[in-house]
PDB file of N, CA and C in Angstrom:
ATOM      1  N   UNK A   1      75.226 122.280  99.084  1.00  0.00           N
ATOM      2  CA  UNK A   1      75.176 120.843  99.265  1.00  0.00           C
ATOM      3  C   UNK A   1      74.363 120.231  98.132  1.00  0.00           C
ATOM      4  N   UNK A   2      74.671 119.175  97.814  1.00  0.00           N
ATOM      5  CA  UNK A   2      74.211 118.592  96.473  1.00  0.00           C
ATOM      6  C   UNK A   2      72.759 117.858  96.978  1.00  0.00           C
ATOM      7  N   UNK A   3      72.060 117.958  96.011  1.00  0.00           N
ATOM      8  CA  UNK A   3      70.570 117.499  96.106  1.00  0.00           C
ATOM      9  C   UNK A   3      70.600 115.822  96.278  1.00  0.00           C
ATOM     10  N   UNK A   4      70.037 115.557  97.705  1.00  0.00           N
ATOM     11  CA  UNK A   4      70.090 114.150  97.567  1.00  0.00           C
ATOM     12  C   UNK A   4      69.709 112.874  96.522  1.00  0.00           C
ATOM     13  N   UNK A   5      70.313 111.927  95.794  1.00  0.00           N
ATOM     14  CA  UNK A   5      69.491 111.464  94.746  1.00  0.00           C
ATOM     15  C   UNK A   5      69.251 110.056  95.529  1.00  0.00           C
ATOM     16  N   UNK A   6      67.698 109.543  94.534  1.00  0.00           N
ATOM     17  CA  UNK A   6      67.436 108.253  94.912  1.00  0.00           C
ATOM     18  C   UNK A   6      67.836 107.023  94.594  1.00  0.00           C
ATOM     19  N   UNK A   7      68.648 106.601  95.248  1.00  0.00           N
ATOM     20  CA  UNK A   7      69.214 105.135  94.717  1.00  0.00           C
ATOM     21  C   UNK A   7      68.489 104.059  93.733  1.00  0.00           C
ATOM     22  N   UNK A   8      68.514 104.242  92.915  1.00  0.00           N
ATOM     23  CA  UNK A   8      68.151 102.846  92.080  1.00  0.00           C
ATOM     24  C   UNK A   8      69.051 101.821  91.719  1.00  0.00           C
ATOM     25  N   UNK A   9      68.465 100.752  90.976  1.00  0.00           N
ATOM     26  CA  UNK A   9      69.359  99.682  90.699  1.00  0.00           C
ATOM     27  C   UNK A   9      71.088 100.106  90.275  1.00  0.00           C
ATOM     28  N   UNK A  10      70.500 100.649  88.608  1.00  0.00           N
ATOM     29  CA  UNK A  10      71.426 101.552  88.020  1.00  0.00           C
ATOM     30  C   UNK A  10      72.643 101.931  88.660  1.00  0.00           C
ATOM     31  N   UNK A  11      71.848 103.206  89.798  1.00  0.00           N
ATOM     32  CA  UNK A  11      72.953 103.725  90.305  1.00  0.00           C
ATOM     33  C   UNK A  11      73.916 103.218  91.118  1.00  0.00           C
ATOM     34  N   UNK A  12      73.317 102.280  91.856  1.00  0.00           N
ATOM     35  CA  UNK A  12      73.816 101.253  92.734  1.00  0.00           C
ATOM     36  C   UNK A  12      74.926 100.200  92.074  1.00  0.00           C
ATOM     37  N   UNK A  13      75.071  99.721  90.948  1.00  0.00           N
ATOM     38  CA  UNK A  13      75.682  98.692  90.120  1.00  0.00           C
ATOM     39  C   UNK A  13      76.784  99.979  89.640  1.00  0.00           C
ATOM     40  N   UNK A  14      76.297 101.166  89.045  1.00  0.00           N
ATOM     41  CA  UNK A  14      77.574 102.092  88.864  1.00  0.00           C
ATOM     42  C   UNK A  14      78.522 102.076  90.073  1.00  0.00           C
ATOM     43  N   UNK A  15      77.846 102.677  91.009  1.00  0.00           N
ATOM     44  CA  UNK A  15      78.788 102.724  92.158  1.00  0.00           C
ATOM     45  C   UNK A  15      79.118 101.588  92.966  1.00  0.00           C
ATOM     46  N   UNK A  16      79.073 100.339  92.575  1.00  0.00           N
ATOM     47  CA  UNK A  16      79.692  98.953  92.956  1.00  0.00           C
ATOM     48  C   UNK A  16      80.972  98.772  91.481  1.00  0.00           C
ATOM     49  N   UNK A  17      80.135  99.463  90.488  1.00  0.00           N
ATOM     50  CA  UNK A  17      81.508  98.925  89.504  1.00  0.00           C
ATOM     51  C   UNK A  17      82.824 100.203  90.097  1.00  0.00           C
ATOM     52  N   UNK A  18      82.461 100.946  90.235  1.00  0.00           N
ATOM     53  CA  UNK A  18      83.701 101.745  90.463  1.00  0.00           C
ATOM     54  C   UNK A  18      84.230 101.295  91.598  1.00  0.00           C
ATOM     55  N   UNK A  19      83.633 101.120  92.137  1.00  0.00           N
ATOM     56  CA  UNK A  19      84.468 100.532  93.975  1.00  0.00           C
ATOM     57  C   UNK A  19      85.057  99.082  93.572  1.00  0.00           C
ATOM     58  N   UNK A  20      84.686  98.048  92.303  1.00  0.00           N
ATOM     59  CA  UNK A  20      85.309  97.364  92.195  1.00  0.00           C
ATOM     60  C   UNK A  20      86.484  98.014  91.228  1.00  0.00           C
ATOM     61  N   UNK A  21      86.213  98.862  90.891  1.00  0.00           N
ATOM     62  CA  UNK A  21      87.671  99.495  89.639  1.00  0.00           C
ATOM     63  C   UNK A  21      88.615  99.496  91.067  1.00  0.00           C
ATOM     64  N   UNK A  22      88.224 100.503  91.953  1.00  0.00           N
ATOM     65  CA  UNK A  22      89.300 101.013  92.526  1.00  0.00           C
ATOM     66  C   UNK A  22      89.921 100.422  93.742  1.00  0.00           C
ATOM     67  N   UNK A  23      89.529  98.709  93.486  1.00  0.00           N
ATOM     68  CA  UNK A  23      90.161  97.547  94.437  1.00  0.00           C
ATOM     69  C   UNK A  23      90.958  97.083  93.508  1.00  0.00           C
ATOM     70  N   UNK A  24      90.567  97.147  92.116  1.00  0.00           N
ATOM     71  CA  UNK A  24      91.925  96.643  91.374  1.00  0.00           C
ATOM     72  C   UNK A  24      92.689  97.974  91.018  1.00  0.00           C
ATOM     73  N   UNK A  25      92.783  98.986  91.045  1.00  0.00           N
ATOM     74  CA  UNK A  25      93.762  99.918  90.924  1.00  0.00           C
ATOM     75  C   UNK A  25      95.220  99.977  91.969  1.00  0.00           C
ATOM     76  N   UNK A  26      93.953  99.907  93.220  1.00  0.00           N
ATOM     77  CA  UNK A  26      94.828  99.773  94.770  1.00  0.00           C
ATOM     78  C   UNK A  26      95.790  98.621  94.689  1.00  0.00           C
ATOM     79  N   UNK A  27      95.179  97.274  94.072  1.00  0.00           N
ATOM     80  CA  UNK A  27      95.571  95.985  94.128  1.00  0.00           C
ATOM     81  C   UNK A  27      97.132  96.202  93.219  1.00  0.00           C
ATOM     82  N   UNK A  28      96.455  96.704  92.085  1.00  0.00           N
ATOM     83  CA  UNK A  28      97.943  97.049  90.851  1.00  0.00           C
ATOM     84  C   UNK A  28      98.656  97.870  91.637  1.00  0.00           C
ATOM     85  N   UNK A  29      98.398  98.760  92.073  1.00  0.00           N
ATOM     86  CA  UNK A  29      99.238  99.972  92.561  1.00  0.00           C
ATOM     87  C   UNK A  29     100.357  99.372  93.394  1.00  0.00           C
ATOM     88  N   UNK A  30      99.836  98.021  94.123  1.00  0.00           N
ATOM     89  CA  UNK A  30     100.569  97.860  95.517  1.00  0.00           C
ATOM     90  C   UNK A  30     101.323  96.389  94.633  1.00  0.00           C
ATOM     91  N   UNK A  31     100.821  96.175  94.140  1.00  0.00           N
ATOM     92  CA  UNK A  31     101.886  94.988  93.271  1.00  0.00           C
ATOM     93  C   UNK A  31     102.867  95.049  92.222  1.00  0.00           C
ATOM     94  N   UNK A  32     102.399  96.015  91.457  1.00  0.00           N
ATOM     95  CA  UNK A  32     103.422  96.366  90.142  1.00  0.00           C
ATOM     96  C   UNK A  32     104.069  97.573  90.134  1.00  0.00           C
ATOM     97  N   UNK A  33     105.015  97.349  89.981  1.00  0.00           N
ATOM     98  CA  UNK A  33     106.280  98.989  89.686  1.00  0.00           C
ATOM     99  C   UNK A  33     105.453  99.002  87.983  1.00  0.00           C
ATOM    100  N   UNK A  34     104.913 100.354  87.726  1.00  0.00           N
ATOM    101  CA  UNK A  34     104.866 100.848  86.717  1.00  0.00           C
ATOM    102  C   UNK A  34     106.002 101.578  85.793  1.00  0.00           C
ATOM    103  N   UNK A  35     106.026 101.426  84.565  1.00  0.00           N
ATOM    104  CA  UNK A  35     107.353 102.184  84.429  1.00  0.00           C
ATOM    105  C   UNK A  35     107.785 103.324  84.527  1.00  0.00           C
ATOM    106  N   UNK A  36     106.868 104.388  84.919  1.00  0.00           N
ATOM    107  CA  UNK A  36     107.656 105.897  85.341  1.00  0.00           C
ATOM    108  C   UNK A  36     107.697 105.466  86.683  1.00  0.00           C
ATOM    109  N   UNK A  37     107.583 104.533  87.354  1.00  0.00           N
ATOM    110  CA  UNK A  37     108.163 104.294  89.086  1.00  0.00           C
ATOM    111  C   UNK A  37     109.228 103.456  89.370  1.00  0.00           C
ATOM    112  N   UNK A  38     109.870 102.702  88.680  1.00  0.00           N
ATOM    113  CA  UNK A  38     110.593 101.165  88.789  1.00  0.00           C
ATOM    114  C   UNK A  38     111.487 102.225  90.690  1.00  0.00           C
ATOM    115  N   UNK A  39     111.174 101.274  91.355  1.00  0.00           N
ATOM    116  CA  UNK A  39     112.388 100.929  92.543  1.00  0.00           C
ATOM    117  C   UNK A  39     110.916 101.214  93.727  1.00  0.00           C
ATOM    118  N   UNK A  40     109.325 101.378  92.932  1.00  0.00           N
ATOM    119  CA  UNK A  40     108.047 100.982  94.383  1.00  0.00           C
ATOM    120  C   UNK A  40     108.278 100.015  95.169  1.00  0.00           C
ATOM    121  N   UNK A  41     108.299  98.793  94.246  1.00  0.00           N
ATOM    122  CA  UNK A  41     108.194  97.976  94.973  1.00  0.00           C
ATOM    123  C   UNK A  41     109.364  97.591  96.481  1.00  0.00           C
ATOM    124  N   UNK A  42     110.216  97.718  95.669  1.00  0.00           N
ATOM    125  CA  UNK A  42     112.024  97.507  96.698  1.00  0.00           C
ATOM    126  C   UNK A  42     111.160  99.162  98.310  1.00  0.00           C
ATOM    127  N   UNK A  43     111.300  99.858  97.704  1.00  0.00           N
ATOM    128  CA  UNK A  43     110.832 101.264  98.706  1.00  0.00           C
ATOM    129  C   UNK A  43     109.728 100.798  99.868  1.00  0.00           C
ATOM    130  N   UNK A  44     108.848  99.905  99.379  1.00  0.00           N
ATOM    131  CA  UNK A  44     107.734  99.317 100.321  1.00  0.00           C
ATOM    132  C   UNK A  44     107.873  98.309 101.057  1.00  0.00           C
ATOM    133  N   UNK A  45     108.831  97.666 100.316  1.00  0.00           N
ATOM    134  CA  UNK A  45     109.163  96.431 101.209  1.00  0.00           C
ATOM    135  C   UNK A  45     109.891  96.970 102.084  1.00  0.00           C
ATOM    136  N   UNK A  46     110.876  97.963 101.871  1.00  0.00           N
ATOM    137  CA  UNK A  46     111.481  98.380 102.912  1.00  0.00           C
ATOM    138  C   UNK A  46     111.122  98.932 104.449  1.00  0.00           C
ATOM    139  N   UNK A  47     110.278  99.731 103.891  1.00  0.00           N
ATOM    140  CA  UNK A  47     109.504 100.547 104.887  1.00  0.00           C
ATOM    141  C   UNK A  47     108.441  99.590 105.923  1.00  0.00           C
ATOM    142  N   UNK A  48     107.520  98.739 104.915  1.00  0.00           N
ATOM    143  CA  UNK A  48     105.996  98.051 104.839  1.00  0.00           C
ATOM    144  C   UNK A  48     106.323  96.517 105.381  1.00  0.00           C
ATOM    145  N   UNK A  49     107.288  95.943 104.617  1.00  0.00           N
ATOM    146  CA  UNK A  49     107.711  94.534 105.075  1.00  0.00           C
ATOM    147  C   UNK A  49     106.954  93.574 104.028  1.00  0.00           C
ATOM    148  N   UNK A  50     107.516  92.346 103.705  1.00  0.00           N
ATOM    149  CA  UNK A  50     107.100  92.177 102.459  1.00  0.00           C
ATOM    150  C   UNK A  50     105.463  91.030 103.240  1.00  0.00           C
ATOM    151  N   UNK A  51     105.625  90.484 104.342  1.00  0.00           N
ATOM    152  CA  UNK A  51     104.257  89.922 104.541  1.00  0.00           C
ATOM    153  C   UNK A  51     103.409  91.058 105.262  1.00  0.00           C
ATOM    154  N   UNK A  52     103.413  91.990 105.199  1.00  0.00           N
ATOM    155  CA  UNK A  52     102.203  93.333 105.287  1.00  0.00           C
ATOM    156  C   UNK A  52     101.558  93.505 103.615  1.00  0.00           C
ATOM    157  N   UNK A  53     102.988  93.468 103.054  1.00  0.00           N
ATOM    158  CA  UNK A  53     102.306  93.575 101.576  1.00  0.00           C
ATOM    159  C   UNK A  53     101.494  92.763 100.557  1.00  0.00           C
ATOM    160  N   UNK A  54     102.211  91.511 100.855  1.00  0.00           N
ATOM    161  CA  UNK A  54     101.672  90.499 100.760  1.00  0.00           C
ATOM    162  C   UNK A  54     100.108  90.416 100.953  1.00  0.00           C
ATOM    163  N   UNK A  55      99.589  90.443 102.308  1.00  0.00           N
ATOM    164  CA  UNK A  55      98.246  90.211 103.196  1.00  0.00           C
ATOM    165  C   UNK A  55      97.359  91.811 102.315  1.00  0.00           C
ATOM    166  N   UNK A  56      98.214  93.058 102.064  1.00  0.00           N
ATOM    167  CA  UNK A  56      97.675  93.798 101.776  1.00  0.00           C
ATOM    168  C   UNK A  56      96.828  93.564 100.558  1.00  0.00           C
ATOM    169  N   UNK A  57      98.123  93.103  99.491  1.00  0.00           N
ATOM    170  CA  UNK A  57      97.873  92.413  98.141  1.00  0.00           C
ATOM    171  C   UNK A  57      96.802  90.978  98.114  1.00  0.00           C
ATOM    172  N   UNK A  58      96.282  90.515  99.070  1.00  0.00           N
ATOM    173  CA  UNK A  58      95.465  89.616  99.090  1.00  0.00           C
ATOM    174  C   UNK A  58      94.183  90.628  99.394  1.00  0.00           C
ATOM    175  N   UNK A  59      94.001  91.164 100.299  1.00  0.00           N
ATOM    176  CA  UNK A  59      92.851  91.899 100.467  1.00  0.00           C
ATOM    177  C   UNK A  59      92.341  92.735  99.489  1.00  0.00           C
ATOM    178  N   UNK A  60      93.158  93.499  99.096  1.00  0.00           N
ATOM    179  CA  UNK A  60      92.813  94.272  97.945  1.00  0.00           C
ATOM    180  C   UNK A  60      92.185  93.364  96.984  1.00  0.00           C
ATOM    181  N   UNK A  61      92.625  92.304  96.581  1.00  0.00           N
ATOM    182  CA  UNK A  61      91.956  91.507  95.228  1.00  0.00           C
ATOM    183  C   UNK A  61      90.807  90.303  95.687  1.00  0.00           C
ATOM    184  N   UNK A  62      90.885  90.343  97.262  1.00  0.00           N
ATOM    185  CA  UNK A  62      89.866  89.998  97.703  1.00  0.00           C
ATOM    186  C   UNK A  62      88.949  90.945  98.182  1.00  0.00           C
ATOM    187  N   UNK A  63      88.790  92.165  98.125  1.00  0.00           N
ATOM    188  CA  UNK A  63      87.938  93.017  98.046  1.00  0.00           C
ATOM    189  C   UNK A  63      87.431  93.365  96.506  1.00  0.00           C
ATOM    190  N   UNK A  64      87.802  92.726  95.562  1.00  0.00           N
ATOM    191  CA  UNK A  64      87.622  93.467  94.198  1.00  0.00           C
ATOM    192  C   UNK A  64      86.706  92.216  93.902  1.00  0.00           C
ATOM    193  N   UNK A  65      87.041  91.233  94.464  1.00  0.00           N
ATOM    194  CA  UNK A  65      86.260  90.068  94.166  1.00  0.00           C
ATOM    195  C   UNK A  65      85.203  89.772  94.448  1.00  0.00           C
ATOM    196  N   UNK A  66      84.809  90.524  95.770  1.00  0.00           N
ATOM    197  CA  UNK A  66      83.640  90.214  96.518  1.00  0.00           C
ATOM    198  C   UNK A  66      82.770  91.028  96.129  1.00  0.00           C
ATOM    199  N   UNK A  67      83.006  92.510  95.913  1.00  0.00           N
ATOM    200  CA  UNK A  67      82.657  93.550  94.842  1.00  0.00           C
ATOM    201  C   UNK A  67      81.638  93.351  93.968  1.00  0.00           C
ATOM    202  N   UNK A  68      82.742  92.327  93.011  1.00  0.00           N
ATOM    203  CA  UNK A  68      82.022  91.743  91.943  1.00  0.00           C
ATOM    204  C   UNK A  68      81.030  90.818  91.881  1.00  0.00           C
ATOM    205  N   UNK A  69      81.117  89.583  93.001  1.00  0.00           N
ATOM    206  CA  UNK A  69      79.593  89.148  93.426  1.00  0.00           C
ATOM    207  C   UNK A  69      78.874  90.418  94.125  1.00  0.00           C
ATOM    208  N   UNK A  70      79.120  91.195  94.849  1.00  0.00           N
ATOM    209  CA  UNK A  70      77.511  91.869  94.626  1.00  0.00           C
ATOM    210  C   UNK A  70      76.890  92.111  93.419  1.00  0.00           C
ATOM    211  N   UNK A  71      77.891  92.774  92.589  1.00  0.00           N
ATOM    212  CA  UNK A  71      77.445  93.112  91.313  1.00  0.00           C
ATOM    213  C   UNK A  71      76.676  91.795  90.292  1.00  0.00           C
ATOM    214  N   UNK A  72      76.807  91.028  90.710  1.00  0.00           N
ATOM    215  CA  UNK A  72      76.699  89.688  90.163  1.00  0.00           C
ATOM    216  C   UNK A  72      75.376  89.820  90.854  1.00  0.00           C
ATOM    217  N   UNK A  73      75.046  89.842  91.872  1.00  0.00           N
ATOM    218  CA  UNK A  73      73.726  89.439  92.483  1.00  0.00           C
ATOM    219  C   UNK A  73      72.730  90.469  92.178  1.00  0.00           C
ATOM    220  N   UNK A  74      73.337  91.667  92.479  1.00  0.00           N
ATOM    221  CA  UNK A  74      72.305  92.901  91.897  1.00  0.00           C
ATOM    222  C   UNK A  74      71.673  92.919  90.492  1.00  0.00           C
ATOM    223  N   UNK A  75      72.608  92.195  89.651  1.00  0.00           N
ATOM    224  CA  UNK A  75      72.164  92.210  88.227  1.00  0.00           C
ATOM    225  C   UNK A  75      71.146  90.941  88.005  1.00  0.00           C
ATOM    226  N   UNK A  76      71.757  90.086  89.115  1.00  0.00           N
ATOM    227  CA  UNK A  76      70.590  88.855  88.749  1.00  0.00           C
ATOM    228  C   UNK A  76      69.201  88.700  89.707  1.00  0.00           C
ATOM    229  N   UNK A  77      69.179  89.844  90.443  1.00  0.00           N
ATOM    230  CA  UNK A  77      67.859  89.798  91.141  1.00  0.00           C
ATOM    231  C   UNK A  77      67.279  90.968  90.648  1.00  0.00           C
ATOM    232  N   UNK A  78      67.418  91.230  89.334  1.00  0.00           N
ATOM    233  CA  UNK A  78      66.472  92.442  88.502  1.00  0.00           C
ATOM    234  C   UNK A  78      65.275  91.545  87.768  1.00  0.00           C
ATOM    235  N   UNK A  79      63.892  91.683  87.952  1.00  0.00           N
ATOM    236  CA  UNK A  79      63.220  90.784  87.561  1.00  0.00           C
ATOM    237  C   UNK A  79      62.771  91.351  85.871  1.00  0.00           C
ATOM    238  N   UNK A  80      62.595  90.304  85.328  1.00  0.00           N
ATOM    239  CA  UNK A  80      63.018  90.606  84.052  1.00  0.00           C
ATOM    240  C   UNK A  80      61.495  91.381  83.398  1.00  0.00           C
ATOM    241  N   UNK A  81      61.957  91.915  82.497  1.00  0.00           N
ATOM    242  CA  UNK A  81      60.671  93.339  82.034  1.00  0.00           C
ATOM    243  C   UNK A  81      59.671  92.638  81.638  1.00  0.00           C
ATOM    244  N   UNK A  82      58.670  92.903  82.608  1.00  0.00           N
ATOM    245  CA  UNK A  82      57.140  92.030  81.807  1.00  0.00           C
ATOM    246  C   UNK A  82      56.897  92.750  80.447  1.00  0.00           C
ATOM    247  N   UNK A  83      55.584  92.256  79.892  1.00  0.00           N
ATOM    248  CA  UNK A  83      54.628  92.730  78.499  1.00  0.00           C
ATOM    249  C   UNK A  83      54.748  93.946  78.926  1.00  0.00           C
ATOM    250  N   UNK A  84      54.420  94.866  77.741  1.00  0.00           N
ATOM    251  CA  UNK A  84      54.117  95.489  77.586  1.00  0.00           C
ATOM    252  C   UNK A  84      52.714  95.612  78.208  1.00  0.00           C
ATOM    253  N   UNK A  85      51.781  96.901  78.615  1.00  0.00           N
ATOM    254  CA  UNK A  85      49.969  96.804  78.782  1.00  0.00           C
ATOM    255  C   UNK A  85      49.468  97.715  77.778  1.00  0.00           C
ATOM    256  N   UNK A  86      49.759  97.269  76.547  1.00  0.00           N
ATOM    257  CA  UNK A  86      49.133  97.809  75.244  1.00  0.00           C
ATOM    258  C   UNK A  86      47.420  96.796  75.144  1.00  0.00           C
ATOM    259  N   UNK A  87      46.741  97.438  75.341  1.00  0.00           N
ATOM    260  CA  UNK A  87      45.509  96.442  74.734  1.00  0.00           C
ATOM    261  C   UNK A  87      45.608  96.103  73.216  1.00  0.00           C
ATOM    262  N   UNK A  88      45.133  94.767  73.230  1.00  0.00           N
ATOM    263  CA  UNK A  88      45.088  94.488  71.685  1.00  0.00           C
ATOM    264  C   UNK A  88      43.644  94.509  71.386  1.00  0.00           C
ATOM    265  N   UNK A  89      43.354  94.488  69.911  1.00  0.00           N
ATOM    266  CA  UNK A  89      42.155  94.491  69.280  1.00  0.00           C
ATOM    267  C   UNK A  89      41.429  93.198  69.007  1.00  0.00           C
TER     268      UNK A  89
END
């Protein structure tokens, strides 16, 4: 089992940017036929229905969004680096 690590800012903003990567991956995935796939989209609607996909395709990019204000807030409640405590002469 892997050694527990301690969350810091850092790590925390890494692992918010990737969770926002992989709301827009999901988001693309479920909206665009890529070109080694052309006939996704037609296949999902079939199966999925096109207002499941729809609502899906809203969530997804409203999850990528909201994401990104955390990330937005985490970065702006870092208080900014005091002086240095070098004594001067």
């Amino acid at each position: 089992m892997a050694t527990p690590v301690q969350a810091d800012r850092v790590h925390v903003l890494q692992r918010l940017r990737d969770l926002r990567d992989w709301a827009h991956f999901i988001h693309d995935s479920i909206t665009m036929d890529q070109p080694y796939e052309t006939g996704k989209q037609d296949l999902l609607v079939a199966y999925l229905g096109d207002e499941f996909l729809r609502e899906f395709a809203n969530d997804s990019a409203s999850l990528a969004r909201r994401i990104e204000l955390m990330i937005e807030k985490v970065e702006a409640s870092a208080a900014p680096a005091g002086k240095a405590e070098i004594p001067s002469r």
